[in-house]
C-alpha atoms as a PDB file:
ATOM      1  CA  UNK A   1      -4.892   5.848  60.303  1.00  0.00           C
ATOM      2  CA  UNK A   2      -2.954   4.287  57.032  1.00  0.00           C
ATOM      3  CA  UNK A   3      -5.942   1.492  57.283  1.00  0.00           C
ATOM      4  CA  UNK A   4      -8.737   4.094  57.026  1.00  0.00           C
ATOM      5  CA  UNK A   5      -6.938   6.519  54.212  1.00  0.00           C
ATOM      6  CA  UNK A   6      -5.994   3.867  52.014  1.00  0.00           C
ATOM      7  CA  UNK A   7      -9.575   2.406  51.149  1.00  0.00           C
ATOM      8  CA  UNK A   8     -10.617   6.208  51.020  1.00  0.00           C
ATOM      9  CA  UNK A   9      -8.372   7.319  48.225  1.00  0.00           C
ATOM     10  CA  UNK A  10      -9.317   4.209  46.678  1.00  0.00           C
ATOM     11  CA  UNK A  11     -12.838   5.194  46.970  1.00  0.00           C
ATOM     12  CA  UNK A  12     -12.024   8.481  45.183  1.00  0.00           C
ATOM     13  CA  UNK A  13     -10.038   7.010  42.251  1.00  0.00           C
ATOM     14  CA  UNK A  14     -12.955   4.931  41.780  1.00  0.00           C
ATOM     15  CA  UNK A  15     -15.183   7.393  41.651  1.00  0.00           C
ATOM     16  CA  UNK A  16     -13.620  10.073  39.735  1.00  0.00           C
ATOM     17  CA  UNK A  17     -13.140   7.093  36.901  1.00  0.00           C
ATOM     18  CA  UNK A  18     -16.598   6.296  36.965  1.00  0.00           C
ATOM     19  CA  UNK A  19     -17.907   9.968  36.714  1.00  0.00           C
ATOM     20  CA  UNK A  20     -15.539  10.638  33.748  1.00  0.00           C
ATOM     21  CA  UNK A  21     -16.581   7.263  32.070  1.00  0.00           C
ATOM     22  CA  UNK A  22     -20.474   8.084  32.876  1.00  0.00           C
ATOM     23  CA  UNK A  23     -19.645  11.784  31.037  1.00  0.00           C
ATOM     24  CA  UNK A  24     -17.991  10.300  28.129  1.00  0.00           C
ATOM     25  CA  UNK A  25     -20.786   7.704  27.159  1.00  0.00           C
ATOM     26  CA  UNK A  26     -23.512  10.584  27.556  1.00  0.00           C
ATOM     27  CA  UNK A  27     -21.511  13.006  25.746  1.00  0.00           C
ATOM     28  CA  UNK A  28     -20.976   9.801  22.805  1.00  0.00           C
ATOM     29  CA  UNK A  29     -23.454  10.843  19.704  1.00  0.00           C
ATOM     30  CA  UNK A  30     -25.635   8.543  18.505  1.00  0.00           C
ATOM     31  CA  UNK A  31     -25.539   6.674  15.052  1.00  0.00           C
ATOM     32  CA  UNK A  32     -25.859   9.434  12.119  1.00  0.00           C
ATOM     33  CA  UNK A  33     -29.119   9.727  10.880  1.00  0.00           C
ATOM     34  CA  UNK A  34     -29.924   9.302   7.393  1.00  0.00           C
ATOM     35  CA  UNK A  35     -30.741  13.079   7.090  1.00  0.00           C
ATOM     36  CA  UNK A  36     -27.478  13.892   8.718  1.00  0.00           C
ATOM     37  CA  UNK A  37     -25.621  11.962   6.427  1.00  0.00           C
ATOM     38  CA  UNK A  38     -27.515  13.089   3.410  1.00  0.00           C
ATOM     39  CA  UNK A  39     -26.590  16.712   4.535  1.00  0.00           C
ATOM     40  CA  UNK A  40     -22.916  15.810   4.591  1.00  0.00           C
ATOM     41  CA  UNK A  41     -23.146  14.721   1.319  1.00  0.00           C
ATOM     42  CA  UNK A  42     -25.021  17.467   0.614  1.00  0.00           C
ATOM     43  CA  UNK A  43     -22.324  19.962   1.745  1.00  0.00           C
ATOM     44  CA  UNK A  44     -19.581  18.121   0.231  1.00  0.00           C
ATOM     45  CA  UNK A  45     -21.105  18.337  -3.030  1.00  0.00           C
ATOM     46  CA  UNK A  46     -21.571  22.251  -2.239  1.00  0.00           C
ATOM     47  CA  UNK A  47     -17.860  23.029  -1.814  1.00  0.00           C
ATOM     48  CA  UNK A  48     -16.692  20.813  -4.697  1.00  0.00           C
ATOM     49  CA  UNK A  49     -18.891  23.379  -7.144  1.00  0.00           C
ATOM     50  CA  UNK A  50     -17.125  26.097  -5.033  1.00  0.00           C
ATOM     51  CA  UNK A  51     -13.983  24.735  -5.893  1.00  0.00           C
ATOM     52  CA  UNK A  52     -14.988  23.953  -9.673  1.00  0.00           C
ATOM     53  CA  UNK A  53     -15.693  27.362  -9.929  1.00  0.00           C
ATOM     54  CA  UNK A  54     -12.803  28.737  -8.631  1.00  0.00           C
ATOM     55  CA  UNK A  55     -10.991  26.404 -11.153  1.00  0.00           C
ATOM     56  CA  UNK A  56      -8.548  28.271 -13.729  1.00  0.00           C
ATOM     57  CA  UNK A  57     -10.170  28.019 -17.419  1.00  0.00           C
ATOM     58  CA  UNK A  58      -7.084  29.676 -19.459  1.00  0.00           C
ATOM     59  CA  UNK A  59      -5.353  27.736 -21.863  1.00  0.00           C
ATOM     60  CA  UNK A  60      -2.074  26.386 -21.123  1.00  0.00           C
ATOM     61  CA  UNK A  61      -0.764  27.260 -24.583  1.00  0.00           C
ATOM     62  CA  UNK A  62       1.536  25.859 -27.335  1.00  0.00           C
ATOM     63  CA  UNK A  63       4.409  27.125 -25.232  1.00  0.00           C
ATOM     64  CA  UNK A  64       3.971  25.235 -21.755  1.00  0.00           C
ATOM     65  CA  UNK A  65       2.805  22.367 -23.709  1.00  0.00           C
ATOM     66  CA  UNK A  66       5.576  21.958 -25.506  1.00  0.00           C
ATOM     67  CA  UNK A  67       7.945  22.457 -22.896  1.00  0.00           C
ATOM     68  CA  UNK A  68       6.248  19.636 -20.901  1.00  0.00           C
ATOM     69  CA  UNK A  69       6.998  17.451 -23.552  1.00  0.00           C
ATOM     70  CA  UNK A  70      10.581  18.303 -23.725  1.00  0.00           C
ATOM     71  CA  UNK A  71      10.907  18.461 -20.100  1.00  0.00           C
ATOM     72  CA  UNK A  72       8.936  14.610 -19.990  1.00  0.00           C
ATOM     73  CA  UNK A  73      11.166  13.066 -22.727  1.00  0.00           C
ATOM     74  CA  UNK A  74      13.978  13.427 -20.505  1.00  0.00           C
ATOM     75  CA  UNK A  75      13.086  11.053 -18.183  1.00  0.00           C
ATOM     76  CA  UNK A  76      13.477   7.309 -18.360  1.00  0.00           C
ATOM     77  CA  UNK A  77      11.005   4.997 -19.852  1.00  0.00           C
ATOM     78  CA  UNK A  78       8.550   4.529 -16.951  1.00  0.00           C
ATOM     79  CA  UNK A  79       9.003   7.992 -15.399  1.00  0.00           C
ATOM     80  CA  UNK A  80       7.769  11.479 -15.703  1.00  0.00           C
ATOM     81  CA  UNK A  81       5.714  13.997 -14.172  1.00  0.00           C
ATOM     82  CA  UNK A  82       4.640  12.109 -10.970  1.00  0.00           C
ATOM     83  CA  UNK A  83       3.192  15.337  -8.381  1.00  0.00           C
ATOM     84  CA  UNK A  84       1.689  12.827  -5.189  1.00  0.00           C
ATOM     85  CA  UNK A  85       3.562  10.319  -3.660  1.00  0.00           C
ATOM     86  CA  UNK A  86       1.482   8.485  -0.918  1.00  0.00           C
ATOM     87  CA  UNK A  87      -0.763   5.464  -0.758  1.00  0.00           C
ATOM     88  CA  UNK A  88      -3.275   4.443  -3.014  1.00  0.00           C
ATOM     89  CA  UNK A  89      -4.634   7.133  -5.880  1.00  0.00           C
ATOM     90  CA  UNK A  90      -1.906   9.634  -6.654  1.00  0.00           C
ATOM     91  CA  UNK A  91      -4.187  11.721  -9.622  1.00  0.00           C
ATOM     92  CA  UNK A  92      -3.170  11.742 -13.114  1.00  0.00           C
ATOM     93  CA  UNK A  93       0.859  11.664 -13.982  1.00  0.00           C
ATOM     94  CA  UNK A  94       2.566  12.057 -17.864  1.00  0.00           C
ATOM     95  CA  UNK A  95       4.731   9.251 -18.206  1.00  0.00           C
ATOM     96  CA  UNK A  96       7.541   8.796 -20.631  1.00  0.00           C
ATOM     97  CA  UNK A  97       6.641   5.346 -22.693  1.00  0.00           C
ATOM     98  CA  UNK A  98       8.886   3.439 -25.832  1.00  0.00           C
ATOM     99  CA  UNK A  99       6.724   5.458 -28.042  1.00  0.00           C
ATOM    100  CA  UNK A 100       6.399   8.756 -26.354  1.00  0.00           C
ATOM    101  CA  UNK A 101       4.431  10.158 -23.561  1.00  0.00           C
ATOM    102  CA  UNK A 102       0.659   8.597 -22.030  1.00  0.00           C
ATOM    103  CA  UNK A 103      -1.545  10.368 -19.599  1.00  0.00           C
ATOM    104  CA  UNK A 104      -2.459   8.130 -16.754  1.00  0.00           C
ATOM    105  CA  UNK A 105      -3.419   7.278 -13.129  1.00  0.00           C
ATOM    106  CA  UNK A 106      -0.653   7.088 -10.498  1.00  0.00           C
ATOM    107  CA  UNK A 107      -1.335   4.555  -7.784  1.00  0.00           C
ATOM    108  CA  UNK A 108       0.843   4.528  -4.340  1.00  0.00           C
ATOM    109  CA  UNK A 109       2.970   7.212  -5.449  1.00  0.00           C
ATOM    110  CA  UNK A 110       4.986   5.781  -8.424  1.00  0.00           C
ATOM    111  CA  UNK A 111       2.730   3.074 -10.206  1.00  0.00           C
ATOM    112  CA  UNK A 112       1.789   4.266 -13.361  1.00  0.00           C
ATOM    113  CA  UNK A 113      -1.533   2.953 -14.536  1.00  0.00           C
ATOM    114  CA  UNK A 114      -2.978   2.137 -17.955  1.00  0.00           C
ATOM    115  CA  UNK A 115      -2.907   4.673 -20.917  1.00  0.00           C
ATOM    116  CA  UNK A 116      -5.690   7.305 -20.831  1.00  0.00           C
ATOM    117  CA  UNK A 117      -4.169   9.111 -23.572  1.00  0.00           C
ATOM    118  CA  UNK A 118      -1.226   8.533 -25.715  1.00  0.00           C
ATOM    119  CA  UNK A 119       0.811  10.676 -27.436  1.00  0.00           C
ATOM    120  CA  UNK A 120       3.560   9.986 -30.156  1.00  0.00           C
ATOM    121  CA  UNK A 121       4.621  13.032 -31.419  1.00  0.00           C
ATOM    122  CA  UNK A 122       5.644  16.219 -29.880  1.00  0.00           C
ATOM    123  CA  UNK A 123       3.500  18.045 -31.710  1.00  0.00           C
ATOM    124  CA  UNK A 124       0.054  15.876 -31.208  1.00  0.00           C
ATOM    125  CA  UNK A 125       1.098  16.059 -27.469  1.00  0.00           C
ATOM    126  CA  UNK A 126       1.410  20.006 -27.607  1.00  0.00           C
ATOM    127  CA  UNK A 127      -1.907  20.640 -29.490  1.00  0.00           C
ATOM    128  CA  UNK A 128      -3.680  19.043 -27.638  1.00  0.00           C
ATOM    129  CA  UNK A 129      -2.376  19.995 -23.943  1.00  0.00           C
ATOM    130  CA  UNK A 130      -2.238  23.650 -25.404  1.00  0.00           C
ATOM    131  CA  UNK A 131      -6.181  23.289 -25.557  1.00  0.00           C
ATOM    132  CA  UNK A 132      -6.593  22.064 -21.771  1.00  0.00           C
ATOM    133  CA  UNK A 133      -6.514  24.297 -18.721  1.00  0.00           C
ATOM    134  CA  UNK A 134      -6.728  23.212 -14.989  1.00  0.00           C
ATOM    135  CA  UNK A 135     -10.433  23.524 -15.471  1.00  0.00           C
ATOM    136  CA  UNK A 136     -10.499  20.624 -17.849  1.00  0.00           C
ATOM    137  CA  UNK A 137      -8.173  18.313 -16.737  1.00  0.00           C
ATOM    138  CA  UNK A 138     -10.233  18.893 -13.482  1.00  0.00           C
ATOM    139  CA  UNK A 139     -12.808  16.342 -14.783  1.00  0.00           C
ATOM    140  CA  UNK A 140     -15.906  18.942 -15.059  1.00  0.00           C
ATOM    141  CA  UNK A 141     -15.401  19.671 -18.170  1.00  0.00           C
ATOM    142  CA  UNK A 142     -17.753  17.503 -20.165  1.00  0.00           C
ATOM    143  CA  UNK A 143     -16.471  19.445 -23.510  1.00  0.00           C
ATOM    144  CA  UNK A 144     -12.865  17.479 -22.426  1.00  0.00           C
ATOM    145  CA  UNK A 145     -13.716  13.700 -22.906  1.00  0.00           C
ATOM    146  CA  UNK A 146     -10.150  12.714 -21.786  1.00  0.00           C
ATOM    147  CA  UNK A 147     -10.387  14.140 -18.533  1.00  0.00           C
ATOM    148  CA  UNK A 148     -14.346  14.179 -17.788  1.00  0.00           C
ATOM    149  CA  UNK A 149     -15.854  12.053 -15.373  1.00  0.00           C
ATOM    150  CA  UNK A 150     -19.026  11.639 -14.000  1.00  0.00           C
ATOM    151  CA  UNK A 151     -17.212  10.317 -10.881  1.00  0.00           C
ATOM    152  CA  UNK A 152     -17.371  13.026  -7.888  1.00  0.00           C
ATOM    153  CA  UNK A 153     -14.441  11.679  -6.465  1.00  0.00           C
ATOM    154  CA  UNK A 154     -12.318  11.783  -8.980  1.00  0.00           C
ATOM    155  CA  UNK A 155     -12.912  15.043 -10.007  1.00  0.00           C
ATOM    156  CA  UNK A 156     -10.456  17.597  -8.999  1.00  0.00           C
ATOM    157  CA  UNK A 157      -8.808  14.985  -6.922  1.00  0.00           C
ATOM    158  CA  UNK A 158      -4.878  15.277  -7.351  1.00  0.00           C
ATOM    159  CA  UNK A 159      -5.601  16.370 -11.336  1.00  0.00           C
ATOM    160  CA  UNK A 160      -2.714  17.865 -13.374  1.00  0.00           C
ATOM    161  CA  UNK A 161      -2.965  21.776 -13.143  1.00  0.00           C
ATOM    162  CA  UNK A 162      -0.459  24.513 -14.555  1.00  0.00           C
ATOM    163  CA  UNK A 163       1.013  25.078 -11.202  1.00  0.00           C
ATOM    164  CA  UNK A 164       1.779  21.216 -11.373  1.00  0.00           C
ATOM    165  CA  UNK A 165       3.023  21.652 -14.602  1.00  0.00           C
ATOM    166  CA  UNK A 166       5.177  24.705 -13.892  1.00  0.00           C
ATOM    167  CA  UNK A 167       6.554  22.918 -10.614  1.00  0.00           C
ATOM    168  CA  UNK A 168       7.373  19.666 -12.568  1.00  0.00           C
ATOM    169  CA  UNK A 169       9.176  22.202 -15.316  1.00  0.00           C
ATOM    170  CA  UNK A 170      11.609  23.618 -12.184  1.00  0.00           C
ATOM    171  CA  UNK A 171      12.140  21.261 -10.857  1.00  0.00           C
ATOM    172  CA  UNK A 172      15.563  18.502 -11.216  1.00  0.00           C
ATOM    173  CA  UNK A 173      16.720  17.459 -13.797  1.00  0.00           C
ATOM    174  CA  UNK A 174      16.197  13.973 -14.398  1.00  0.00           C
ATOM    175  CA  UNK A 175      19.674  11.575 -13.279  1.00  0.00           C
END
């Protein structure tokens, strides 16, 4: 009885795996089409001008401003306001330099980049962040030449905002 069970379940395992591999190859789509793709894109573009609009365009003002530079000067040479820490593109960070504070890319989470901006003075740094809002440090704005790029993946990717700004003002105290 054991002889003719045996090959019998076997049969069944063997046929159960085959049915579910038959399913999952004729449930498998087929290489995107071009026009499938292109609507991706398409609809990725869409919601990024959703999300542009929904971008904040007040002012950050002579007060935050100023208080970011304060708060930045605290820090170490090398450090400052760092708000991503993971692999590869981080967004913009202010980081403290010898000569005051730059604006620049963060790679992997700490690396700062090359100067986009400079700023010596507290008060150059202040006027000039008191003009931006999240909307143009975004990258849309093409009235913002510091931040603007014609780049769609860059914009609004991991950009300074006031929330950012706020958090980084809250937050510790430099050791």
């Amino acid at each position: 009885m054991a002889a003719t069970i045996i090959p019998l379940i076997a049969l069944a395992v063997i046929v159960v795996v085959l049915g579910a591999t038959l399913r999952a190859t004729l449930r498998k789509p087929g290489p995107a089409s071009a026009a499938q793709v292109s609507d991706g894109e398409a609809r990725v573009r869409a919601y990024g001008l959703v999300l542009r609009d929904k971008l904040d365009r007040a002012l950050f003002g002579p007060v935050l401003a100023g208080q970011v530079w304060d708060r930045v000067m605290t820090c170490q040479v090398g450090e400052g306001l760092i708000h991503e820490f993971h692999r590869d593109f981080c967004g913009h960070g202010l980081i403290r330099t010898e000569a005051g504070i730059k604006l620049c890319d963060i790679l992997d989470g700490y690396h700062p980049g090359e100067a986009i901006a400079e700023w010596r003075s507290r008060e150059a740094f202040a006027a000039f962040f008191a003009e931006q809002s999240d909307y143009s440090c975004s990258g849309w704005d093409e009235g913002s030449p510091v931040f603007f790029t014609s780049d769609e993946w860059h914009r609004n990717n991991q950009r300074l905002t006031r929330e950012k700004l706020l958090r980084f003002l809250a937050g510790p105290l430099p050791a």
